[in-house]
Protein backbone atom coordinates (compact mmCIF):
# COMPACT_ATOMS: atom_id res chain seq x y z
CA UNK A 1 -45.89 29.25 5.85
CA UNK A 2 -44.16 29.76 9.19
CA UNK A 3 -46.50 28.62 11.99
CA UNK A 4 -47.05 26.62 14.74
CA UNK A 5 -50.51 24.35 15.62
CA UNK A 6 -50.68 22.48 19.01
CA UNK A 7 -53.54 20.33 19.47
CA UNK A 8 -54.92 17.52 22.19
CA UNK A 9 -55.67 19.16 25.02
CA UNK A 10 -58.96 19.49 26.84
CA UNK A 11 -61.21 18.27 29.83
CA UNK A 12 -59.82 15.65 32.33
CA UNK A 13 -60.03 14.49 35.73
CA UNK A 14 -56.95 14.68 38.51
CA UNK A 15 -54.78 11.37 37.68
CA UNK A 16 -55.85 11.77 34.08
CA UNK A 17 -53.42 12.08 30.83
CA UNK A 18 -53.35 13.57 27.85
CA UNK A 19 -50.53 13.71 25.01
CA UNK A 20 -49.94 17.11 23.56
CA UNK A 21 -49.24 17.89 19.90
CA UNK A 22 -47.47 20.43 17.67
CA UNK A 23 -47.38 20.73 14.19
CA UNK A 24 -44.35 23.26 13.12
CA UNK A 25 -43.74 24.49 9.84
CA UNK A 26 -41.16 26.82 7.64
CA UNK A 27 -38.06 26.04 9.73
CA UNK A 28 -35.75 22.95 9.21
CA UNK A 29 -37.58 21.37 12.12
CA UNK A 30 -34.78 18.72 12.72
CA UNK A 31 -32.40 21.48 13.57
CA UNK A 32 -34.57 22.78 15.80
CA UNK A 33 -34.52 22.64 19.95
CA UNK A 34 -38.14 22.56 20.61
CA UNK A 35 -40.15 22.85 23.86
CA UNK A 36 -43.48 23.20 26.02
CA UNK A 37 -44.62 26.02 27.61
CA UNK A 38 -47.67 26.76 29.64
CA UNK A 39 -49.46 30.26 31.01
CA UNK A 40 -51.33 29.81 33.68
CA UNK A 41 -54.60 32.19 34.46
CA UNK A 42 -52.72 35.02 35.55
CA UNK A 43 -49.51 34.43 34.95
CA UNK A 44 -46.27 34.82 32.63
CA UNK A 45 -45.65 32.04 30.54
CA UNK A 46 -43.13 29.43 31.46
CA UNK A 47 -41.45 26.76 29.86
CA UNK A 48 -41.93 22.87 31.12
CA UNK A 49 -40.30 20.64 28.75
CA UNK A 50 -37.56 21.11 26.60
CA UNK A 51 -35.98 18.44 24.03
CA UNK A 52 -32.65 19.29 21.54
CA UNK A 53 -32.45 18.78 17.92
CA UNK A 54 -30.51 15.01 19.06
CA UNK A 55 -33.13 14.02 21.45
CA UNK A 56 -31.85 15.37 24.74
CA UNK A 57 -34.25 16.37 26.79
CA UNK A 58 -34.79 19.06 29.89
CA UNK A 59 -37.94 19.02 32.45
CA UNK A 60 -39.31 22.01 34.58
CA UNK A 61 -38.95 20.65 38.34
CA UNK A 62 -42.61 20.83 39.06
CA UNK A 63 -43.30 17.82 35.88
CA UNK A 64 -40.20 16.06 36.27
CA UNK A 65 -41.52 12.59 36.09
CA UNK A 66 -45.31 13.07 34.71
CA UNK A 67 -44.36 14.89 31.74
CA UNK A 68 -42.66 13.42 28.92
CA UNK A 69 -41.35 15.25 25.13
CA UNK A 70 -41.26 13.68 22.54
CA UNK A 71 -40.45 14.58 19.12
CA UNK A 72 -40.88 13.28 15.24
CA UNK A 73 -38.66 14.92 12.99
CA UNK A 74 -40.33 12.93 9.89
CA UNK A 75 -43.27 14.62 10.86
CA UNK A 76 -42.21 18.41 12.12
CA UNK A 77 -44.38 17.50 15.24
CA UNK A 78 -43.59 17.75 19.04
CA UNK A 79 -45.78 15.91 21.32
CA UNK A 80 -45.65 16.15 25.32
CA UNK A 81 -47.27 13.61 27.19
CA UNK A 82 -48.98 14.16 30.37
CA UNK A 83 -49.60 12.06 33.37
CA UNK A 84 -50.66 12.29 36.55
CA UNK A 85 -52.49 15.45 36.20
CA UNK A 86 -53.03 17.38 38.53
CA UNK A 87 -55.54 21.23 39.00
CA UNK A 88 -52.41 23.05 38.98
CA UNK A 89 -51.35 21.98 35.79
CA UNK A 90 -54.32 23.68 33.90
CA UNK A 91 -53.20 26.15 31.61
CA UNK A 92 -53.02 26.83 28.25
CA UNK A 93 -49.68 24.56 26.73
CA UNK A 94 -47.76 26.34 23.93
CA UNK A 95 -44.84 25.17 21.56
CA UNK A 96 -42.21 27.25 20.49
CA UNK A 97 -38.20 26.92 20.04
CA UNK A 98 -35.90 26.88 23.32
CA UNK A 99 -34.63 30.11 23.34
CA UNK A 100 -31.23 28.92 24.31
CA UNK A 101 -30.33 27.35 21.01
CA UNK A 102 -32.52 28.48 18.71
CA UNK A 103 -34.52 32.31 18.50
CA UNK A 104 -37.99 31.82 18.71
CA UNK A 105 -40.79 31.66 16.29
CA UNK A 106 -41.89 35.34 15.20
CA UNK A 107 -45.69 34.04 16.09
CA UNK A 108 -46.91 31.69 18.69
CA UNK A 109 -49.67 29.41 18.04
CA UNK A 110 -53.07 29.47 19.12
CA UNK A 111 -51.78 27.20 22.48
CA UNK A 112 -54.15 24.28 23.55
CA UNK A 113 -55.72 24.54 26.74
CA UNK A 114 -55.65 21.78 29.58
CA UNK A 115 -57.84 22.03 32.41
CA UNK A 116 -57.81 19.71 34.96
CA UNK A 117 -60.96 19.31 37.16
CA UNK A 118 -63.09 16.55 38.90
């Protein structure tokens, strides 16, 4: 089955983390160039993190330092963690391909929402 199932996010306070999961399935995962998106209330979705099929990985300017991907190829998951948080970083966080290497998957997952609040 072709899919895609992030998990870990929830409730936290400014300053807080949280480490993001993603679970894909029916693609050669190794081969894949994975990333993090987020949509904002509101707005399009964007993409924050990036990371190649050899490790290499990109960051959105606004999470350049707090956010960090990760990925297990042993275990088709992609993780992002999160630190620092901050309000403007709630959203709901999505995985997916990076459309410049590798054509997305036909269906997004269910995303995992962060909201960041005191």
């Amino acid at each position: 089955q072709v899919q895609l199932v992030e998990s870990g996010g929830g409730l936290v306070q400014p300053g807080g983390s949280l480490r993001l999961s993603c679970l894909a399935s029916g693609r050669r995962f190794s081969n894949l160039a994975m990333a993090w998106y987020r949509q904002a209330p509101g707005k399009q979705r964007v993409l924050v993190a990036a990371i190649s099929s050899g490790g290499s990985t990109k960051y959105q300017e606004s999470v350049k330092g707090r956010f960090t991907i990760s990925r297990d190829n042993a275990k088709n998951t992609v993780y992002l963690q999160i630190n620092s948080l901050k309000p403007e970083d709630t959203a709901v966080y999505y995985c997916n391909t990076d459309p410049r290497y590798d054509r997305w998957y036909d269906s997004w997952g269910q995303g995992t929402q962060v909201t960041v609040s005191s």
